[in-house]
PDB file of N, CA and C in Angstrom:
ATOM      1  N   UNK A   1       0.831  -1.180   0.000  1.00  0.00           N
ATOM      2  CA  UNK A   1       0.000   0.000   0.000  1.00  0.00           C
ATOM      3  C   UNK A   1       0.875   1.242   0.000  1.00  0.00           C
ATOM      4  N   UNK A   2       0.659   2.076  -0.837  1.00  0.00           N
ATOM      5  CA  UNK A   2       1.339   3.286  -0.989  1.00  0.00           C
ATOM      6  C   UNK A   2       0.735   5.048  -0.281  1.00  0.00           C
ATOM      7  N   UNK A   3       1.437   5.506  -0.437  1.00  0.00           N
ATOM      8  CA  UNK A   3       0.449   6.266   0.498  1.00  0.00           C
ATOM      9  C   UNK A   3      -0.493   7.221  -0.721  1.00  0.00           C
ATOM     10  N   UNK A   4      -1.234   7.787  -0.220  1.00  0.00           N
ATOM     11  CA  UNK A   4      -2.229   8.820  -0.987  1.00  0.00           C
ATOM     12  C   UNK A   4      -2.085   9.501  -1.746  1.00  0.00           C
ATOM     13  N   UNK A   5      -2.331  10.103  -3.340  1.00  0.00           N
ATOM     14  CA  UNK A   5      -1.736  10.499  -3.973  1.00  0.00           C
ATOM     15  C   UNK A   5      -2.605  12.107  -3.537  1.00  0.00           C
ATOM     16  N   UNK A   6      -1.594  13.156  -3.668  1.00  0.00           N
ATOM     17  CA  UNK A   6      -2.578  14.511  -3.577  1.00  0.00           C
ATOM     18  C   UNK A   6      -2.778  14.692  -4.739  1.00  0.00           C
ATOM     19  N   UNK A   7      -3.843  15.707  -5.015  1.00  0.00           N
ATOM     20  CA  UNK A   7      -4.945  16.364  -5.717  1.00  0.00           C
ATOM     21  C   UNK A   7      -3.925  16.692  -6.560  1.00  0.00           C
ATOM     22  N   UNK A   8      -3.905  16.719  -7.764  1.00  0.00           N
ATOM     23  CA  UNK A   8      -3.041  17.785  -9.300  1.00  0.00           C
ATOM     24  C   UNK A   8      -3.695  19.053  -9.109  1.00  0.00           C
ATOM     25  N   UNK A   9      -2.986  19.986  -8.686  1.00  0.00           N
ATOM     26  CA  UNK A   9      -3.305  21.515  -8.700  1.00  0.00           C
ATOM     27  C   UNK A   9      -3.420  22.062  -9.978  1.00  0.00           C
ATOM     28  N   UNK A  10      -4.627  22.766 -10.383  1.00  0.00           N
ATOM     29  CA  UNK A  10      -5.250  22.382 -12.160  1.00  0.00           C
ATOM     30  C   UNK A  10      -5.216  23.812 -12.228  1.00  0.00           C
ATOM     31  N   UNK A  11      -4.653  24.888 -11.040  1.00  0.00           N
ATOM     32  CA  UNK A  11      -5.362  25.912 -10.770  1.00  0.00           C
ATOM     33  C   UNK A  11      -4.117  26.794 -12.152  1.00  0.00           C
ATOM     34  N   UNK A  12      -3.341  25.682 -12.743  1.00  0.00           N
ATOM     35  CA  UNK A  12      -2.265  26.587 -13.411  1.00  0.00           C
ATOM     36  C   UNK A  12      -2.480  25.431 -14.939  1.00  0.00           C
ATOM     37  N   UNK A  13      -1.919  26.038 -15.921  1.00  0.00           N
ATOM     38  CA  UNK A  13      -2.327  25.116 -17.059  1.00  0.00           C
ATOM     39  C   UNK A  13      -1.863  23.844 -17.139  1.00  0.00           C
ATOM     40  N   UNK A  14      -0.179  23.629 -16.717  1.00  0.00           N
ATOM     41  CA  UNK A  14       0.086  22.003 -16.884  1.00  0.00           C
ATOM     42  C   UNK A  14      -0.783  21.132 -15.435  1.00  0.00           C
ATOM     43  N   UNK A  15      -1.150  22.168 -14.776  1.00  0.00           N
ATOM     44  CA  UNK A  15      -2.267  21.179 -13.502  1.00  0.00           C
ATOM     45  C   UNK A  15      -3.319  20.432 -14.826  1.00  0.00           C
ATOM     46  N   UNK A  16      -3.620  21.485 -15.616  1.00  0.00           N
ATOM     47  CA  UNK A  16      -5.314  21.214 -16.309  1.00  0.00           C
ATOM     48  C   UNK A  16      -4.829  20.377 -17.535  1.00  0.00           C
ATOM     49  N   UNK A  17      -3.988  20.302 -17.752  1.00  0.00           N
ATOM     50  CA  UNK A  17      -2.958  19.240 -19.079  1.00  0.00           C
ATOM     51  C   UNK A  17      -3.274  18.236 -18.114  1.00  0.00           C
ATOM     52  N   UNK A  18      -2.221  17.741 -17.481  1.00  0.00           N
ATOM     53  CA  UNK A  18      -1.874  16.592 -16.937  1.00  0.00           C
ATOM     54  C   UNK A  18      -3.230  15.890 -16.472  1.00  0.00           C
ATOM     55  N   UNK A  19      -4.739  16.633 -15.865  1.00  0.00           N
ATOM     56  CA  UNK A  19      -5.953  16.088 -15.275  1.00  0.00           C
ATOM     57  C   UNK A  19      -6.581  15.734 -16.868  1.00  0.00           C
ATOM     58  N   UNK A  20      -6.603  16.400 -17.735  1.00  0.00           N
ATOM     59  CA  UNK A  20      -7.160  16.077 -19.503  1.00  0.00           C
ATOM     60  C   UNK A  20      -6.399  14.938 -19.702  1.00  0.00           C
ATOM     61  N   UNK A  21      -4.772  14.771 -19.420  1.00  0.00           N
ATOM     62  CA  UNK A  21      -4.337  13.533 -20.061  1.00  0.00           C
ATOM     63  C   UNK A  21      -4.846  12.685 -19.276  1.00  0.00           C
ATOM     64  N   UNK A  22      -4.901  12.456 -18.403  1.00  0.00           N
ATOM     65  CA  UNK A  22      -5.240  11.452 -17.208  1.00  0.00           C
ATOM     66  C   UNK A  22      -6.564  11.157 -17.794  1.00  0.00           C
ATOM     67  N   UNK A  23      -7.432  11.790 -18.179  1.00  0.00           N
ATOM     68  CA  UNK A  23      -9.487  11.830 -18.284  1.00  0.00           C
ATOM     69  C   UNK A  23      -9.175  10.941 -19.465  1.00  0.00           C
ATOM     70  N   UNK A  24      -8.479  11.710 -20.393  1.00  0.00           N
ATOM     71  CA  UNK A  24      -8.626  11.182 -22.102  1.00  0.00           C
ATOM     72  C   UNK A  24      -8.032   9.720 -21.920  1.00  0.00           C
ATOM     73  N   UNK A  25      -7.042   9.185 -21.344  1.00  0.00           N
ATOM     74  CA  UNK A  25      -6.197   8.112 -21.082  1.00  0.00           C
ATOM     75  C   UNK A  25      -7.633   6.803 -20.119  1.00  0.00           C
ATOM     76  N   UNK A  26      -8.093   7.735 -19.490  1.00  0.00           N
ATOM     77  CA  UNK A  26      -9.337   6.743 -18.945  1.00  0.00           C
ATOM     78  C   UNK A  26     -10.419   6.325 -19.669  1.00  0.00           C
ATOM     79  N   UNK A  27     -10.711   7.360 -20.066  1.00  0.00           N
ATOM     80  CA  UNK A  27     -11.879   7.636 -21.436  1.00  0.00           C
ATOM     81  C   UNK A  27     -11.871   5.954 -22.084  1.00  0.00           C
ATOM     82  N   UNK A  28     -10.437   6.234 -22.671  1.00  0.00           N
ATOM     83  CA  UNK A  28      -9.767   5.520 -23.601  1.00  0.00           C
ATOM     84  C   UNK A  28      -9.928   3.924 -23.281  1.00  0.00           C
ATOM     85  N   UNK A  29      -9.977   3.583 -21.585  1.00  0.00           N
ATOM     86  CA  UNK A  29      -9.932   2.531 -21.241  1.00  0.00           C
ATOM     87  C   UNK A  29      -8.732   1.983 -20.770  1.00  0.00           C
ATOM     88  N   UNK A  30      -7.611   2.922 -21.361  1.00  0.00           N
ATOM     89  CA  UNK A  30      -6.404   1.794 -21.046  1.00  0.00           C
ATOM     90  C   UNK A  30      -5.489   2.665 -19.765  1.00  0.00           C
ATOM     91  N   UNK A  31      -4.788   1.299 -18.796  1.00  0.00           N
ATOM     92  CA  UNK A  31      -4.523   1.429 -18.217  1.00  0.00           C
ATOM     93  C   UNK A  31      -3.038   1.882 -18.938  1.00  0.00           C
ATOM     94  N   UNK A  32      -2.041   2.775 -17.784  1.00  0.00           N
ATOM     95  CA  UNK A  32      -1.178   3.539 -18.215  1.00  0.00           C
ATOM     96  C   UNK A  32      -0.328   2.624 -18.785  1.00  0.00           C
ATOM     97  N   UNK A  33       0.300   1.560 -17.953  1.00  0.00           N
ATOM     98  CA  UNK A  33       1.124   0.216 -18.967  1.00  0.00           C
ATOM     99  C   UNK A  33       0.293   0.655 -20.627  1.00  0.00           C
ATOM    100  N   UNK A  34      -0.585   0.411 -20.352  1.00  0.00           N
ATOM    101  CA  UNK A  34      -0.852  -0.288 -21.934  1.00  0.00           C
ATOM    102  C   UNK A  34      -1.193   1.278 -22.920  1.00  0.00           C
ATOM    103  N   UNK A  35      -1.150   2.649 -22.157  1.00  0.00           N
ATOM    104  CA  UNK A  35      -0.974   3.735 -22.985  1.00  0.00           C
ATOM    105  C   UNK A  35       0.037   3.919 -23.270  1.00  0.00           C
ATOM    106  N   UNK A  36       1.520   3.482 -22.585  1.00  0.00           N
ATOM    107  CA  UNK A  36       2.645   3.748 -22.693  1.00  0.00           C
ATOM    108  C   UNK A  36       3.247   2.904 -23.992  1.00  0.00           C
ATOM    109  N   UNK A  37       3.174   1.543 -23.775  1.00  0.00           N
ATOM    110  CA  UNK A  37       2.817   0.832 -24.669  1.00  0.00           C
ATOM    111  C   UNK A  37       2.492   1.057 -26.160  1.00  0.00           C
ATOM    112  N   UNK A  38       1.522   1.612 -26.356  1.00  0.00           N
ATOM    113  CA  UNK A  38       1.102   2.496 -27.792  1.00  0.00           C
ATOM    114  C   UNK A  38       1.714   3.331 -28.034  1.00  0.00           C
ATOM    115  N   UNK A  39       1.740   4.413 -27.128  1.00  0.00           N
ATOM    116  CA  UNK A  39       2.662   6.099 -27.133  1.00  0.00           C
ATOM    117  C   UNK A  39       4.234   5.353 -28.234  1.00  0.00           C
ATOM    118  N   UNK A  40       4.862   4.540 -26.899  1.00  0.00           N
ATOM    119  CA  UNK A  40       5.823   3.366 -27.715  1.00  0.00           C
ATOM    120  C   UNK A  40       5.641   3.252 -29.733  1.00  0.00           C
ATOM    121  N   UNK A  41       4.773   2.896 -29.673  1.00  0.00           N
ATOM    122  CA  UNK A  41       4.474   1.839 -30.840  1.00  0.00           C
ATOM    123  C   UNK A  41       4.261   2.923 -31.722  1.00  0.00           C
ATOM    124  N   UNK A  42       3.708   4.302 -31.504  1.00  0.00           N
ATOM    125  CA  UNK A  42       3.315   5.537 -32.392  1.00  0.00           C
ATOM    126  C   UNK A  42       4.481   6.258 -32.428  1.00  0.00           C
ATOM    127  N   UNK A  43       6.076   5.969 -31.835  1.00  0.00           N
ATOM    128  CA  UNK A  43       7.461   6.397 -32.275  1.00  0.00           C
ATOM    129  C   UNK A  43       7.813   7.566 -30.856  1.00  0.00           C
ATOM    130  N   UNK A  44       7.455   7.155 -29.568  1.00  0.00           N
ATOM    131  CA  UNK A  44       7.923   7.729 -28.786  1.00  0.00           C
ATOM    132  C   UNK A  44       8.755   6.974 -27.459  1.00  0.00           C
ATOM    133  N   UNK A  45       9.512   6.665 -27.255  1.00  0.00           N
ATOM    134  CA  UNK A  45       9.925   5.716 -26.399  1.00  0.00           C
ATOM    135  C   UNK A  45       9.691   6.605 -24.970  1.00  0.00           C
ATOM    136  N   UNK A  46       8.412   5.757 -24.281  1.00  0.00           N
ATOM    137  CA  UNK A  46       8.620   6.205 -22.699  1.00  0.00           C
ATOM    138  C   UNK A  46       8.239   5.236 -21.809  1.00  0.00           C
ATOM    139  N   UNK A  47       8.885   5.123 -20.148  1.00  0.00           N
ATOM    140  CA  UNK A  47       8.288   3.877 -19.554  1.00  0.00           C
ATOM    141  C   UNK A  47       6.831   4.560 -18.729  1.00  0.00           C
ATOM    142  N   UNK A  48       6.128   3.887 -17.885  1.00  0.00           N
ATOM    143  CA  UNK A  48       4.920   4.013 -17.210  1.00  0.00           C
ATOM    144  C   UNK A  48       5.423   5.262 -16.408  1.00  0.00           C
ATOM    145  N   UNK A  49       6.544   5.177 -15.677  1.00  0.00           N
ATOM    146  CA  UNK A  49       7.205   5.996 -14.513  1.00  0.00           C
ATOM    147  C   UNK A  49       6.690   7.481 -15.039  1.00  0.00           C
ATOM    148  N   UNK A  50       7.286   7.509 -16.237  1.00  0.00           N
ATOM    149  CA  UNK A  50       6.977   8.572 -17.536  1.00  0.00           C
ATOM    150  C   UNK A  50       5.912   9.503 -17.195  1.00  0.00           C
ATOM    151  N   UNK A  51       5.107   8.759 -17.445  1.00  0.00           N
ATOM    152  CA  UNK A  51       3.807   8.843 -17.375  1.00  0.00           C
ATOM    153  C   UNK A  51       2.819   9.075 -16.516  1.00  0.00           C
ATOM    154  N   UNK A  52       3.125   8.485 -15.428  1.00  0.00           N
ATOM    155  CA  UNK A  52       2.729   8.833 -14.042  1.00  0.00           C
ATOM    156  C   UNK A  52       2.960  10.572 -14.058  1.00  0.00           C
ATOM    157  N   UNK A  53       4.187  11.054 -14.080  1.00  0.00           N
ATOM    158  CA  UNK A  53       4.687  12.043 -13.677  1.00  0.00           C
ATOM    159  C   UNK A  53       4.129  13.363 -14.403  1.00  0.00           C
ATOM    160  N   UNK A  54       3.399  12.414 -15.746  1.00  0.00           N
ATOM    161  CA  UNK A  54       3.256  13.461 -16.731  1.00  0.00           C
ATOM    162  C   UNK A  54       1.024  13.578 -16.425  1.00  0.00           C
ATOM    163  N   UNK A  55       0.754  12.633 -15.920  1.00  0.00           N
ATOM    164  CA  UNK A  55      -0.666  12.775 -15.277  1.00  0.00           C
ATOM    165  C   UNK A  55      -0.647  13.224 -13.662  1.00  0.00           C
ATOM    166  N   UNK A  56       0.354  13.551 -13.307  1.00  0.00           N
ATOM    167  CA  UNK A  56       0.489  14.365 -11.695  1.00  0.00           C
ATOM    168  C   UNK A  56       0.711  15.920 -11.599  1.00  0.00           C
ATOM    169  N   UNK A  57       1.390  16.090 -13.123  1.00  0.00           N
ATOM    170  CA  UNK A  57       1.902  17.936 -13.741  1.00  0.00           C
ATOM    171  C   UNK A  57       3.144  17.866 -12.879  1.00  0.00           C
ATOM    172  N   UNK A  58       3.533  16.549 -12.610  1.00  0.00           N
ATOM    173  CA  UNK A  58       5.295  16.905 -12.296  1.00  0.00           C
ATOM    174  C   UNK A  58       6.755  17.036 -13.145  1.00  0.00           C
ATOM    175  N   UNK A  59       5.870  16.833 -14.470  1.00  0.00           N
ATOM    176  CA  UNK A  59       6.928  17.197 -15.169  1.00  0.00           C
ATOM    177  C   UNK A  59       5.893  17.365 -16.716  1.00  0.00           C
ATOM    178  N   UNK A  60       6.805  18.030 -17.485  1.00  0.00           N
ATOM    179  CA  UNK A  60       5.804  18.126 -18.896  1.00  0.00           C
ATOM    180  C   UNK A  60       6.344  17.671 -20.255  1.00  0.00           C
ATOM    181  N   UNK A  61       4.926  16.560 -20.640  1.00  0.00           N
ATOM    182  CA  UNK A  61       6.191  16.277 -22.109  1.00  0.00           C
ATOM    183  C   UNK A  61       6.600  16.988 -23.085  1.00  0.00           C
ATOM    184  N   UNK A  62       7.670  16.131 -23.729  1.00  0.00           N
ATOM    185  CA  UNK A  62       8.147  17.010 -24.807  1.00  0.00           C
ATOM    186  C   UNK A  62       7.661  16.941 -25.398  1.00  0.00           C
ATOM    187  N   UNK A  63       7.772  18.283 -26.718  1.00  0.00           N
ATOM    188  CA  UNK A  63       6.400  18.051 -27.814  1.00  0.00           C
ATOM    189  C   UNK A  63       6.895  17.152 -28.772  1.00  0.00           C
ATOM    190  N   UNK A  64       7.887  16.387 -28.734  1.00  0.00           N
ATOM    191  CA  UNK A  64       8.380  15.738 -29.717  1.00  0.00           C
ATOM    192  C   UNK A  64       7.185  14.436 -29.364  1.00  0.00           C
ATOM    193  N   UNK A  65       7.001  14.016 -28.097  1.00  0.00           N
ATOM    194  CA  UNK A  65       6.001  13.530 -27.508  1.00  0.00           C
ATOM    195  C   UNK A  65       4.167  13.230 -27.971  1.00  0.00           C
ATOM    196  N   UNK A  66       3.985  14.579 -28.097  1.00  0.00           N
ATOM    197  CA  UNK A  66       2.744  14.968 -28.395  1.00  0.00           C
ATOM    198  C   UNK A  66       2.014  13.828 -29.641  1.00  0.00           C
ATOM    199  N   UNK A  67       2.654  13.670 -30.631  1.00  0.00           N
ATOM    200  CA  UNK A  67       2.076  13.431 -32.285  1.00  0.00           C
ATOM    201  C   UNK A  67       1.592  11.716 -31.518  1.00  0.00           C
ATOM    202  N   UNK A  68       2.518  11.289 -30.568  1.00  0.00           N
ATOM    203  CA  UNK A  68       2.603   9.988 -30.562  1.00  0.00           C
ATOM    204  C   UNK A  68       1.385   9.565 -29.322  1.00  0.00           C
ATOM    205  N   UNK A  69       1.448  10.878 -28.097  1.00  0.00           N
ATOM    206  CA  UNK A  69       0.531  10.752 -27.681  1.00  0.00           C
ATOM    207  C   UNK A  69      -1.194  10.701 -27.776  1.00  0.00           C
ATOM    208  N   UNK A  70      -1.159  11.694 -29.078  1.00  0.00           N
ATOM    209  CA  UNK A  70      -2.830  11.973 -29.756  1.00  0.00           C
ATOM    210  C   UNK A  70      -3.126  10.577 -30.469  1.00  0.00           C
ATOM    211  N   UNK A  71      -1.671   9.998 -30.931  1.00  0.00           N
ATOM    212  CA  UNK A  71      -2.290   8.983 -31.804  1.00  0.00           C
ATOM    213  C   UNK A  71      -2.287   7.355 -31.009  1.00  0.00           C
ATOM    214  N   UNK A  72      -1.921   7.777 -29.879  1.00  0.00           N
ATOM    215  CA  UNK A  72      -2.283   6.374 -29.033  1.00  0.00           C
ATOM    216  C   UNK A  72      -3.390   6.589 -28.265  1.00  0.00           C
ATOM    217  N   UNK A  73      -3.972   7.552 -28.181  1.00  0.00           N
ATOM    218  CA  UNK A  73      -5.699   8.028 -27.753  1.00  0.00           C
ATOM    219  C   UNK A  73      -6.527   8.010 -29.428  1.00  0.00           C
ATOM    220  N   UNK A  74      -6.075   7.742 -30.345  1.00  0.00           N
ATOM    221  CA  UNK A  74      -6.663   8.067 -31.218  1.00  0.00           C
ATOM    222  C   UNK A  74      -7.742   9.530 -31.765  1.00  0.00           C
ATOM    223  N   UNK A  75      -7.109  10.441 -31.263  1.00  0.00           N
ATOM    224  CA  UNK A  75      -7.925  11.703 -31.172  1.00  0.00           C
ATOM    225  C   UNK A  75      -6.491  12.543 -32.140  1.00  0.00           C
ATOM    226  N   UNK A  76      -7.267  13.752 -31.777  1.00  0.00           N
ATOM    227  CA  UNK A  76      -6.656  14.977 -32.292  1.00  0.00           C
ATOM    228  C   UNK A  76      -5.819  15.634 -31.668  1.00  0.00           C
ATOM    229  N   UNK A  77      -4.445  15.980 -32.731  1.00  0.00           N
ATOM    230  CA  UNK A  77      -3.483  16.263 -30.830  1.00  0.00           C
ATOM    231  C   UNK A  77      -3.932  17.814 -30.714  1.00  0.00           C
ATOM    232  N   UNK A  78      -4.630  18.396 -31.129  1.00  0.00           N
ATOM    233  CA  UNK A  78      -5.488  19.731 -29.997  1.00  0.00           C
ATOM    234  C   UNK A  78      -6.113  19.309 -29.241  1.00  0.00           C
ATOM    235  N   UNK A  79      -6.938  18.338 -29.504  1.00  0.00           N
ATOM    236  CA  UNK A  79      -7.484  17.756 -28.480  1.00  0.00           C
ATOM    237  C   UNK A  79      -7.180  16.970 -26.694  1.00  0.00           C
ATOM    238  N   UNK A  80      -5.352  17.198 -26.876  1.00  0.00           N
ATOM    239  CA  UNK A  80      -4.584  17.417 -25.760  1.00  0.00           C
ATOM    240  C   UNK A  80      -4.761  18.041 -24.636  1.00  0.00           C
ATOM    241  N   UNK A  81      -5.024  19.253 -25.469  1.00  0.00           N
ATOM    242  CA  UNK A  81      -4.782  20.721 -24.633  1.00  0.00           C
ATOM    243  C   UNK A  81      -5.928  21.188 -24.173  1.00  0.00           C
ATOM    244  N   UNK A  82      -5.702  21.977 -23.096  1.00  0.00           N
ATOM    245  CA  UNK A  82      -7.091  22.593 -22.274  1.00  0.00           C
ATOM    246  C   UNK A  82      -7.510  24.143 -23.023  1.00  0.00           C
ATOM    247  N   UNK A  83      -8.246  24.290 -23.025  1.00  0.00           N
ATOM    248  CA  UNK A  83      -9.364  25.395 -23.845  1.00  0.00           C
ATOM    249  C   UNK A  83      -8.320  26.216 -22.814  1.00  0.00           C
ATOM    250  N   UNK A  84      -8.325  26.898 -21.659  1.00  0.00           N
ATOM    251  CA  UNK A  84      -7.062  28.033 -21.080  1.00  0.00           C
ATOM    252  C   UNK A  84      -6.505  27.016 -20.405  1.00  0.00           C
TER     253      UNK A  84
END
């Protein structure tokens, strides 16, 4: 058992990124292994750890990132980003 994860503070834009990737990534069904997995397979090499960090707003991906992330959600990569 790990301890509690706190709240993503959304009150700044990569807070409201990182809570959209997290929604769209659920949406999606797949658990983060198996988004990472794809992200992978669409020409981005990252592990889960990655990823975690990048649905908490503790760190932000690179946009080299991005093309591979829209297309392992199968969406639009504007569809990333938060309206503000």
């Amino acid at each position: 058992m790990g301890r509690p994860q706190k709240p993503v503070d959304d009150s700044n834009y990569l807070g409201r990124f990182a809570v959209r990737l997290r929604k769209l990534r659920e949406k999606s069904g797949m658990t983060v292994e198996e988004y990472t997995a794809k992200v992978c397979e669409n020409g981005y090499p990252i592990v889960p750890r990655t990823e975690y960090h990048w649905e908490r707003a503790r760190t932000t991906p690179p946009l080299e990132a991005i093309p591979a992330m829209a297309a392992a959600l199968s969406i639009k990569i504007r569809t990333l980003f938060p309206d503000s």
